[in-house]
Protein backbone atom coordinates (compact mmCIF):
# COMPACT_ATOMS: atom_id res chain seq x y z
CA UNK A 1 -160.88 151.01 65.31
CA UNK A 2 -159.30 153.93 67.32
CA UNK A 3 -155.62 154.93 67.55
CA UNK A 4 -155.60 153.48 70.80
CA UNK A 5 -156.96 150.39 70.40
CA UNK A 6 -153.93 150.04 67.36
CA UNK A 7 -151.50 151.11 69.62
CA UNK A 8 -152.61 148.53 72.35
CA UNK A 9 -152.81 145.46 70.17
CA UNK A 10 -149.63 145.64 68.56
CA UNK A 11 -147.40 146.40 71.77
CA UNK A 12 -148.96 143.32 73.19
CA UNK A 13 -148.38 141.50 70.72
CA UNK A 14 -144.46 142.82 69.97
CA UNK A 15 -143.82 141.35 66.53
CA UNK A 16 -143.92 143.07 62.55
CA UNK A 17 -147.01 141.43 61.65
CA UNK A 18 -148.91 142.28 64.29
CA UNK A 19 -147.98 145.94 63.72
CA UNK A 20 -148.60 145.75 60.00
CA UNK A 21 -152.24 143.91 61.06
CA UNK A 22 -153.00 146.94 63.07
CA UNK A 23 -151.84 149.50 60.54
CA UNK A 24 -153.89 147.98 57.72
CA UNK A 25 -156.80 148.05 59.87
CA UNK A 26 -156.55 151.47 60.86
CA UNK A 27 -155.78 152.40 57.09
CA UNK A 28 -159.51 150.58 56.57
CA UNK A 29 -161.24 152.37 59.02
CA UNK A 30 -160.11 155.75 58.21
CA UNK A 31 -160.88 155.62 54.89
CA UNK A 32 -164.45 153.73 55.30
CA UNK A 33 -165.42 155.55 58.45
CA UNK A 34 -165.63 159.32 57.86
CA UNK A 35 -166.49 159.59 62.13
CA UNK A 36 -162.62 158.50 62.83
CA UNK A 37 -160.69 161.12 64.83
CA UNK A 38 -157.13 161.33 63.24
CA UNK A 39 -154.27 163.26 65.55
CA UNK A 40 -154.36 166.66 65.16
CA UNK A 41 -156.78 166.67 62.48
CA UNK A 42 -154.64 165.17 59.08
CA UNK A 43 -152.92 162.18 58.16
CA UNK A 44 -149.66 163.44 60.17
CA UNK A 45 -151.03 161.34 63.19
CA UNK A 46 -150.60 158.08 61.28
CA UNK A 47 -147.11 158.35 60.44
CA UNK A 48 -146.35 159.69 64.24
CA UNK A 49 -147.80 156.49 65.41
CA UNK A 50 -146.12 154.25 62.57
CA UNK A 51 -142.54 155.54 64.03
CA UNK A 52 -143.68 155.03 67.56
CA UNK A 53 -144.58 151.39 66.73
CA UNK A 54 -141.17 150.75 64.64
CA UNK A 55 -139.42 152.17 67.79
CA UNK A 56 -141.57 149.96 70.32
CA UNK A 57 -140.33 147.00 67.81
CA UNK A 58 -136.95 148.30 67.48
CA UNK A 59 -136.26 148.60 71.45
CA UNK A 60 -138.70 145.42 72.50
CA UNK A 61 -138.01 142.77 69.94
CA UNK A 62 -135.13 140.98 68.10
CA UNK A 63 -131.24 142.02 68.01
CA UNK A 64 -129.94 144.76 66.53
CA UNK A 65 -127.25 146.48 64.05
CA UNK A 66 -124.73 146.75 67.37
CA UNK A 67 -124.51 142.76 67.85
CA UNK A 68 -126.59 142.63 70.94
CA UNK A 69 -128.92 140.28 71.80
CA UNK A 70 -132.82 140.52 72.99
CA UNK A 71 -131.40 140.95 76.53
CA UNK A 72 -129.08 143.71 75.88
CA UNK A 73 -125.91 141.56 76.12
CA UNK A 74 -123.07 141.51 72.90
CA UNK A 75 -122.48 138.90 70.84
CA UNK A 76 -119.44 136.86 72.41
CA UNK A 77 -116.40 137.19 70.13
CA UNK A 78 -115.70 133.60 68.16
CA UNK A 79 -112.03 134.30 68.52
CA UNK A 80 -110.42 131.97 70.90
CA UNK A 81 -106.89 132.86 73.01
CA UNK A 82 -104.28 129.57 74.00
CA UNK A 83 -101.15 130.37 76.45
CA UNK A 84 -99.18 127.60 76.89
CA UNK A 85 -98.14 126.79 79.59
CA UNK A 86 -101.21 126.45 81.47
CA UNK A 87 -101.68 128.86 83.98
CA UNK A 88 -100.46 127.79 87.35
CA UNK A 89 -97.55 125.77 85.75
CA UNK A 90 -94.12 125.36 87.40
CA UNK A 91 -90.92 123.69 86.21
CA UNK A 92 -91.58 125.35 83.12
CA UNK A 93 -88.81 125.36 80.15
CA UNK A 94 -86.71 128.37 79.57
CA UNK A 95 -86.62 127.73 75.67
CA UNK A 96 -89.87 126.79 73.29
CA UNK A 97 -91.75 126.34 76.38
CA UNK A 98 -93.70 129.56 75.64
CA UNK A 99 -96.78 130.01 73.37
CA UNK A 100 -99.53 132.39 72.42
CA UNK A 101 -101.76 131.59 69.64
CA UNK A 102 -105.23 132.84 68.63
CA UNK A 103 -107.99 130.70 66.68
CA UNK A 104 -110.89 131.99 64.47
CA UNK A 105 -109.41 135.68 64.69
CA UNK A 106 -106.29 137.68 65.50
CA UNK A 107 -103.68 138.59 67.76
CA UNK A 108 -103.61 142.25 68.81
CA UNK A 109 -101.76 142.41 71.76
CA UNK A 110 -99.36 139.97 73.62
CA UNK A 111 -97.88 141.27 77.17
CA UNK A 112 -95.52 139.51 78.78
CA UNK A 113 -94.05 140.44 82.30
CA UNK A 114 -91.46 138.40 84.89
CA UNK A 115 -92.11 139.09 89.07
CA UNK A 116 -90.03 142.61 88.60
CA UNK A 117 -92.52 144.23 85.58
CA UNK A 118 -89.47 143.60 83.10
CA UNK A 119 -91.20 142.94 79.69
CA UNK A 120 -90.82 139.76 77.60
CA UNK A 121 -90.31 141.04 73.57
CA UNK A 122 -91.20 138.63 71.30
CA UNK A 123 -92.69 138.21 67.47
CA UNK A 124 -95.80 137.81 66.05
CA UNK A 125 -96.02 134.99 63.28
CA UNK A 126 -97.62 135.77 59.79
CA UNK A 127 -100.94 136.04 59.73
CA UNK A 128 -100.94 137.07 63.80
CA UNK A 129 -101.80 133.76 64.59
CA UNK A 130 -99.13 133.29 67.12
CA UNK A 131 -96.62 135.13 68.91
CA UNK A 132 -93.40 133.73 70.72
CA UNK A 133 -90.65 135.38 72.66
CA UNK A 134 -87.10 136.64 71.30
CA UNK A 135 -85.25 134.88 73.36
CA UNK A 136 -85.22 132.24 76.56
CA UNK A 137 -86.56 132.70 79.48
CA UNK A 138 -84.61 133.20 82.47
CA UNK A 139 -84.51 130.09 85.24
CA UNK A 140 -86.45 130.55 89.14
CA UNK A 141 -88.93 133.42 87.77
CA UNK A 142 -92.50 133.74 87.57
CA UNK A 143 -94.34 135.61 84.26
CA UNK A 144 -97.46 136.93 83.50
CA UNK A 145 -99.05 136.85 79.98
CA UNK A 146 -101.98 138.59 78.90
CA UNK A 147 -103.10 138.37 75.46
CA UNK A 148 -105.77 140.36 73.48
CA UNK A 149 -107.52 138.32 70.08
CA UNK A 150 -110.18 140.17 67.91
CA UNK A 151 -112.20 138.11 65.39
CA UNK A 152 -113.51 139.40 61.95
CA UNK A 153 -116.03 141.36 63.37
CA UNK A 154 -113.84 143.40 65.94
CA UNK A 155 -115.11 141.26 68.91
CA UNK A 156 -112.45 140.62 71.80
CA UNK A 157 -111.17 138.20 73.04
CA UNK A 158 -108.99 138.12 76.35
CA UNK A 159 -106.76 135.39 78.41
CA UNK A 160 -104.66 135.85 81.48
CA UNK A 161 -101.69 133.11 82.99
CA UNK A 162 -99.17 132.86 85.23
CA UNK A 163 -96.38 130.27 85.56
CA UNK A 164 -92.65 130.01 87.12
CA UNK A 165 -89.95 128.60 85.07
CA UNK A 166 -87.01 125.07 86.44
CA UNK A 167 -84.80 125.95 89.11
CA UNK A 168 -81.73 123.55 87.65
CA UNK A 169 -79.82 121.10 89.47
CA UNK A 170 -76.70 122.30 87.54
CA UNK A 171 -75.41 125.41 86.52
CA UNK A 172 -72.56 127.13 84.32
CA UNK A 173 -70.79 130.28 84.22
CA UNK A 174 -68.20 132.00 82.51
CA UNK A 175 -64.97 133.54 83.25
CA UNK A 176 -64.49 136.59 81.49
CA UNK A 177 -61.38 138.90 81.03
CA UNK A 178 -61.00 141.78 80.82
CA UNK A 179 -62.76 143.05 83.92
CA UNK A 180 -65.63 145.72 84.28
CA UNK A 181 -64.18 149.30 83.78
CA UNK A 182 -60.73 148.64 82.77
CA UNK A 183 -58.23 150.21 80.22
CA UNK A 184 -56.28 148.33 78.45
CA UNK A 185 -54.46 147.52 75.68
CA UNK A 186 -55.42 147.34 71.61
CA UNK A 187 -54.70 143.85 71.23
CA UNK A 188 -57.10 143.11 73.82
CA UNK A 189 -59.54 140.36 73.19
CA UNK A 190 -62.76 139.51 75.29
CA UNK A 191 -62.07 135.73 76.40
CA UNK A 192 -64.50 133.97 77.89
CA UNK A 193 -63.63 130.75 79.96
CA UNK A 194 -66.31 128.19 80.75
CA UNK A 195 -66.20 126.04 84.12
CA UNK A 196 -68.30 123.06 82.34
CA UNK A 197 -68.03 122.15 78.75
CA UNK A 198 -70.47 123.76 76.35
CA UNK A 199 -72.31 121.15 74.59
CA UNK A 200 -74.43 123.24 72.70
CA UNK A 201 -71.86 126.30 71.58
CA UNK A 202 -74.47 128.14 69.47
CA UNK A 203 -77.15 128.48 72.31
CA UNK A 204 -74.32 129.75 74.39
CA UNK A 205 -72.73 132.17 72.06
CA UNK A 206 -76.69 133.41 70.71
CA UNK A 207 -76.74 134.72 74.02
CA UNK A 208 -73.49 136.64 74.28
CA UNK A 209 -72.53 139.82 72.71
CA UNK A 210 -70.01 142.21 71.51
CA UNK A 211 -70.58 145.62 71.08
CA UNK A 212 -68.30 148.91 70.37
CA UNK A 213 -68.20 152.44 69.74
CA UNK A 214 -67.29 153.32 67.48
CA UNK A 215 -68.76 150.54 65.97
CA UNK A 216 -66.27 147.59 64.21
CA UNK A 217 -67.40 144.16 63.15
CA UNK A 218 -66.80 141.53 65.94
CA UNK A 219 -66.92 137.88 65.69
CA UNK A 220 -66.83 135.10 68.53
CA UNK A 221 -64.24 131.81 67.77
CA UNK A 222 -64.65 128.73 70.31
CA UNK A 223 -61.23 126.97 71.29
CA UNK A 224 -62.53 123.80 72.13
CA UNK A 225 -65.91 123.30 74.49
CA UNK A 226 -64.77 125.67 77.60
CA UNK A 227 -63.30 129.31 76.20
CA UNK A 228 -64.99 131.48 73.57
CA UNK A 229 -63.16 134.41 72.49
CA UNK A 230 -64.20 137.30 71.07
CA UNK A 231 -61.62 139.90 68.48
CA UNK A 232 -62.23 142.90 65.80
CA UNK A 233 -60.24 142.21 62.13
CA UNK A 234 -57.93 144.53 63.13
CA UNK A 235 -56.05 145.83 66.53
CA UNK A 236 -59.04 148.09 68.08
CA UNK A 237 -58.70 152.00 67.85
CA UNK A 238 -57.45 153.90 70.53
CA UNK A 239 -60.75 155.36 73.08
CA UNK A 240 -62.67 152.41 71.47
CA UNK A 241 -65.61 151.58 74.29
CA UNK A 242 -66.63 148.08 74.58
CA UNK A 243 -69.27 146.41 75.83
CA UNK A 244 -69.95 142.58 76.73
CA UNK A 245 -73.31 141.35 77.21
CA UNK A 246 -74.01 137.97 78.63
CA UNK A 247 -77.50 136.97 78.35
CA UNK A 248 -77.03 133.37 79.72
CA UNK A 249 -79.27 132.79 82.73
CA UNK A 250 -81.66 130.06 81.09
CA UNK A 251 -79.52 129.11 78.54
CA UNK A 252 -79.00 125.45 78.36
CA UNK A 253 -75.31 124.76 77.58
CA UNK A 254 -75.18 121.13 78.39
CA UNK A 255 -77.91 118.76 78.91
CA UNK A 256 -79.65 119.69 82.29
CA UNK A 257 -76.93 122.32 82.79
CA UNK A 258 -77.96 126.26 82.56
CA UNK A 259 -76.41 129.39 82.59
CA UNK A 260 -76.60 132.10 85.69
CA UNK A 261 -74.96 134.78 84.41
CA UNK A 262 -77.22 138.38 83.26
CA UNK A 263 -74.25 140.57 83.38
CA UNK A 264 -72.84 143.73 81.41
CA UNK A 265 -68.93 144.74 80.85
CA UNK A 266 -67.72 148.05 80.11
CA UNK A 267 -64.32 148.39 79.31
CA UNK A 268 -62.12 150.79 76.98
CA UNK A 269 -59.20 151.14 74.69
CA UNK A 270 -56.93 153.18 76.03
CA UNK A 271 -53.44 154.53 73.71
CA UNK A 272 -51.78 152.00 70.74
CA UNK A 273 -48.34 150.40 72.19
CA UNK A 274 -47.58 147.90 69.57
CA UNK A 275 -43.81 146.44 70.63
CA UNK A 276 -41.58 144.52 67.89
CA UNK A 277 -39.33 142.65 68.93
CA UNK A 278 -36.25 141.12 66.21
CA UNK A 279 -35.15 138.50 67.22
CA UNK A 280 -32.47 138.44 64.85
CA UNK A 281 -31.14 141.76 65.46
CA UNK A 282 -31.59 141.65 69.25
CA UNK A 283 -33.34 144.73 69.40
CA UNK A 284 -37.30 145.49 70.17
CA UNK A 285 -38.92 149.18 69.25
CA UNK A 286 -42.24 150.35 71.14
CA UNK A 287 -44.14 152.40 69.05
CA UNK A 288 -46.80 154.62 70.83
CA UNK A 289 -49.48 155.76 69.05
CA UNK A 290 -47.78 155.14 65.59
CA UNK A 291 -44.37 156.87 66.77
CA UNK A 292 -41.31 155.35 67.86
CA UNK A 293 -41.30 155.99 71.44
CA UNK A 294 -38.03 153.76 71.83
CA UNK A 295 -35.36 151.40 70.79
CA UNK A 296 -34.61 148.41 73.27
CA UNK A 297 -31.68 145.95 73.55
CA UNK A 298 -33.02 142.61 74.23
CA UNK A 299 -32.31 138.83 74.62
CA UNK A 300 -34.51 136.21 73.28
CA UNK A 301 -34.50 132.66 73.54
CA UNK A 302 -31.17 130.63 72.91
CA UNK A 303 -30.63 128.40 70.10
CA UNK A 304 -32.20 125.35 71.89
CA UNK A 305 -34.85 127.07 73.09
CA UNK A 306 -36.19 129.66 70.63
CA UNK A 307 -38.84 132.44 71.09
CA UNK A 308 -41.97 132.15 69.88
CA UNK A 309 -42.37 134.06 66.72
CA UNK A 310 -46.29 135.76 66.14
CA UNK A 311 -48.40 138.52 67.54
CA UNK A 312 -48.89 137.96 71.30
CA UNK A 313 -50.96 140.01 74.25
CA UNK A 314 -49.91 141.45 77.42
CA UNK A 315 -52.62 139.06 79.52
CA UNK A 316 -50.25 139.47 83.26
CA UNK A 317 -48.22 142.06 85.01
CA UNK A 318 -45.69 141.11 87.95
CA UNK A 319 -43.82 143.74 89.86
CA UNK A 320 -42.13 140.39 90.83
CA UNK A 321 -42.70 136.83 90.13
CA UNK A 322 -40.82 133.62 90.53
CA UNK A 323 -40.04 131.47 87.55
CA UNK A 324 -39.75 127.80 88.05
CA UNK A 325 -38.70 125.49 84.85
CA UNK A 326 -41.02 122.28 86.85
CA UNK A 327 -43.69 124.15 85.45
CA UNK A 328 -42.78 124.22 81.90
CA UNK A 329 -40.37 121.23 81.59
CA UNK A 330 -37.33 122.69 81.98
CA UNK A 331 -36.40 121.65 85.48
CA UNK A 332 -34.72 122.80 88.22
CA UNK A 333 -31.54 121.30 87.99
CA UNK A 334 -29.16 124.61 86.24
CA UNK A 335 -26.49 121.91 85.31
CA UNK A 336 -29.36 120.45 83.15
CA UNK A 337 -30.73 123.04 81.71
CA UNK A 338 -33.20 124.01 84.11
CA UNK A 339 -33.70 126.93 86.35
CA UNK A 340 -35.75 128.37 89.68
CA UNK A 341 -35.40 132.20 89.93
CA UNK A 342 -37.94 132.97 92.99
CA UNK A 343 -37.56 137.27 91.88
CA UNK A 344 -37.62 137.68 88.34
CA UNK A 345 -38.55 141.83 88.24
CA UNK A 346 -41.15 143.21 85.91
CA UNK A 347 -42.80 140.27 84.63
CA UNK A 348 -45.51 140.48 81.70
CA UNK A 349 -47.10 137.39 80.69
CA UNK A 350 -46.55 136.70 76.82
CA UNK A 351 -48.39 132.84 76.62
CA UNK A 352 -50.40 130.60 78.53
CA UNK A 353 -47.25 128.02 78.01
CA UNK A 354 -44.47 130.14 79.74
CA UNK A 355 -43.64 132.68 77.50
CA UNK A 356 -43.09 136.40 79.12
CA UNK A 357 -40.87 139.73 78.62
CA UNK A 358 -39.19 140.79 81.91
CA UNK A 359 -36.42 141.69 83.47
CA UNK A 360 -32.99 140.03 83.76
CA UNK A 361 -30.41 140.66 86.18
CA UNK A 362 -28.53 137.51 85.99
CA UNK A 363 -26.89 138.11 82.51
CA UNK A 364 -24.37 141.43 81.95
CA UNK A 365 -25.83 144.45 80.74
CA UNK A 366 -23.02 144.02 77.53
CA UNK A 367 -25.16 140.69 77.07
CA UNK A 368 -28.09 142.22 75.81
CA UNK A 369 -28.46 143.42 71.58
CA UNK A 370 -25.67 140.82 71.48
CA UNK A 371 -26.88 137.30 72.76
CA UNK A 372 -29.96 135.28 72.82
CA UNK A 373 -29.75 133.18 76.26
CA UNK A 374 -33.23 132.80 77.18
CA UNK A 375 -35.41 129.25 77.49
CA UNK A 376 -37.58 131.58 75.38
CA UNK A 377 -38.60 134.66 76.89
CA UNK A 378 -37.86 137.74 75.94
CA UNK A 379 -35.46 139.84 78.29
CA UNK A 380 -34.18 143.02 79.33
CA UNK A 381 -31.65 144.50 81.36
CA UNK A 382 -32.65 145.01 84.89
CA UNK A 383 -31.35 144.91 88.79
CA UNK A 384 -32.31 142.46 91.01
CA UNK A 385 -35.46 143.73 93.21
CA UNK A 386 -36.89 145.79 90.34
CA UNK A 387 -36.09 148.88 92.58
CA UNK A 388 -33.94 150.54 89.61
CA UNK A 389 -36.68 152.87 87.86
CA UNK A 390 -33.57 153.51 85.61
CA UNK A 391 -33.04 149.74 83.91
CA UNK A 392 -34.96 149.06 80.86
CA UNK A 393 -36.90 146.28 82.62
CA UNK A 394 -38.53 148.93 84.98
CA UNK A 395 -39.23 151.47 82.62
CA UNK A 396 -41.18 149.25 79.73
CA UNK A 397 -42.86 147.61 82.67
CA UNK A 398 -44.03 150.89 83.60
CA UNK A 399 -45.05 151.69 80.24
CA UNK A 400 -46.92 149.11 79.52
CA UNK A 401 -50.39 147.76 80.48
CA UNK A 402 -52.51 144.40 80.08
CA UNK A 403 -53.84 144.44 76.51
CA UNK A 404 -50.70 145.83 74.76
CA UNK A 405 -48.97 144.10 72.07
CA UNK A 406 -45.53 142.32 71.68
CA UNK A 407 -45.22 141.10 67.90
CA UNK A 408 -42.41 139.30 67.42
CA UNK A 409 -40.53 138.08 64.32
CA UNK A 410 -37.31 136.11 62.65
CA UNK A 411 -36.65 133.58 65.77
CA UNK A 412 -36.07 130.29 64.31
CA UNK A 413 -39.32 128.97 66.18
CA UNK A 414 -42.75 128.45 64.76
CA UNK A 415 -45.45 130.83 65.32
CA UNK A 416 -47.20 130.85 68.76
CA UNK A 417 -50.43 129.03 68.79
CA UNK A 418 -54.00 131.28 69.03
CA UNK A 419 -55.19 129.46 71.70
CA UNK A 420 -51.86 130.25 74.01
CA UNK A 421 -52.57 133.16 75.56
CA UNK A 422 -54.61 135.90 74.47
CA UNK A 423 -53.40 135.87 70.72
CA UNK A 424 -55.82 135.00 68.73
CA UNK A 425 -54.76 137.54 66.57
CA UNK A 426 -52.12 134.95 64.82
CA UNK A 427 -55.42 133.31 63.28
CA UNK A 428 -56.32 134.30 59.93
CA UNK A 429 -59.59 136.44 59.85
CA UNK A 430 -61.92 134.59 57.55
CA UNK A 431 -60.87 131.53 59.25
CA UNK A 432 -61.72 133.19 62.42
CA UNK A 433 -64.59 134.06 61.74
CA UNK A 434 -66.01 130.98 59.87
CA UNK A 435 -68.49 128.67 60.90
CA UNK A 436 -67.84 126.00 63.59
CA UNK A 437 -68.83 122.65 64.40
């Protein structure tokens, strides 16, 4: 048998034993046939041929080391991707609804987009079996999710879907204070007012956020199910910058009811005016900054109708206002103890219930840092109009802004509630800050 002949037989054939057939017989006839012609003249020719053949078997027949099969194609991976929802869906959930998971391998890479390229972050479980996002989704908005698997051999695996999430029937917001890019004052909480009742109040305060700079611990406290307030243990610092984040578009605060809001608030601490006012002694000093910037006569409320004692916030500023006791009980009828001034000068709001510092011009300027005649405001000499820069009505008006702080003490009322007005600084801090039902 020739080399040939050998080569001919076992390509047609294509499998090991053919080519091991063919080799043995060539072995035979070169060593019982003296008359074979062996390449270039030596036994070099059979092992040229022996690699040919392995290389014609390698290339021709069977799969190989790289996972491919006879046809050239690689081994699909065994790993096998799930996105739920299915792609296509709509109405989808903005919380749980979303779900990437990977079976007989691994996830390696989860991207998840909304209609503007903003990415999703989210978490892969132990074991990278799953992965599911931070936070909600927002409502009205359509994602994309690609995810990348690998099983134990390094094979991928990919998946692509799209989906768009409920448009509600009903929606919340909430009313915030202070406003974007104010100054104010260093008793100035972040008070959040609800127009619908907040069923689930840790969804709703999850998604809201108080930041500063420098930084300070800050903790949220709900009164009731409609304001959420936010305060620092302490008055802030002076040039304190604070931020509010609220994260609540998709956030379910009632049943079938979702936030709207994806809004940021900058606002900052301007100077320390911390005001005390005695009721006792008649007299309040303003300290700016730490310093004594001034000594006030004043006149609180009268026997019947104490001040408020406690730490209370600046929420309101009136050049002018008018002050009507209908709205607080009082009346209108003076011979009864009631009252309708329609000009009351350099109003500051003190408490949700009534309570303000201002200007008086109906009692004598000898009145003041001698009698307490008030239905329990605090006031101080001023002319009627408010056009007298010169009265001490105008000028602590003037010095003052929203956020500062009146503290006053030793009126023979009880201490104003945290809830009235912006003072929930009259609230202990670790019962602030404790958990709520």
């Amino acid at each position: 048998m020739d080399l040939k002949t050998v080569a001919r037989e076992a390509k047609e054939k294509l499998n090991p034993e053919a080519i091991r057939g063919a080799l043995q017989g060539l072995k035979g006839s070169v060593q019982g046939d003296s008359r074979v012609q062996v390449i270039g003249g030596s036994a070099v020719g059979l092992v040229v041929l022996a690699v040919v053949l392995l290389l014609t078997l390698t290339t021709c027949g069977g799969a190989g080391a790289g996972g491919k099969t006879g046809a050239g194609k690689p081994q699909k991976s065994r790993a096998v991707v799930e996105i739920s929802p299915k792609d296509g869906a709509h109405g989808v959930g903005t919380e749980d609804a979303l779900k990437v998971t990977a079976d007989k391998g691994k996830l390696v890479k989860v991207d998840v987009k909304d209609e503007d390229g903003k990415a999703v972050d989210g978490e892969l479980a132990k074991g990278a079996k799953s992965w599911t996002p931070a936070k909600h989704l927002t409502t009205k908005t359509k994602y994309t999710v690609e995810a990348l698997a690998k099983d134990s051999e390094g094979r991928k695996a990919t998946k692509r879907a799209r989906f768009t999430t409920l448009t509600p029937d009903s929606t919340y917001i909430g009313r915030f204070t202070p406003e974007d890019g104010a100054k104010v004052g260093v008793g100035m909480p972040v008070s959040i007012n609800f127009n619908h009742a907040i069923q689930d109040r840790e969804a709703v305060e999850k998604a809201i956020s108080v930041t500063s700079d420098p930084q300070v611990d800050v903790e949220g406290h709900w009164f009731g199910n409609n304001r959420l307030d936010f305060r620092p243990e302490d008055y802030w610092k002076a040039g304190t910058k604070v931020r509010l984040d609220l994260d609540l578009d998709g956030v379910e605060g009632y049943d079938g009811v979702y936030g709207q809001q994806d809004k940021s608030v900058d606002f900052t601490i301007d100077r320390s005016q911390v005001s005390v006012v005695d009721a006792k002694t008649k007299k309040m000093t303003v300290k700016r900054d730490g310093k004594t910037l001034r000594k006030v006569d004043i006149s609180s409320g009268s026997a019947e109708h104490p001040t408020y004692n406690g730490r209370m916030v600046i929420s309101e500023r009136h050049k002018e206002t008018r002050m009507d006791g209908d709205t607080v009980g009082f009346g209108r009828d003076e011979e009864a103890g009631g009252y309708d001034i329609k000009d009351v000068p350099h109003a500051m709001r003190l408490s949700t219930s009534g309570t303000f510092i201002h200007g008086n011009y109906w009692l004598t300027q000898q009145q003041f840092g001698t009698v307490n005649a008030s239905h329990g405001c605090v006031g101080l000499f001023d002319k009627k109009g408010g056009g007298d820069k010169g009265t001490p009505g105008a000028w602590f008006f003037k010095e003052s802004i929203v956020g500062d702080v009146v503290e006053i003490k030793n009126s023979k009322d009880k201490t104003v509630q945290p809830d009235n007005g912006l003072n929930g600084w009259n609230m202990d801090w670790d019962e602030w800050k404790a958990p709520q039902k």
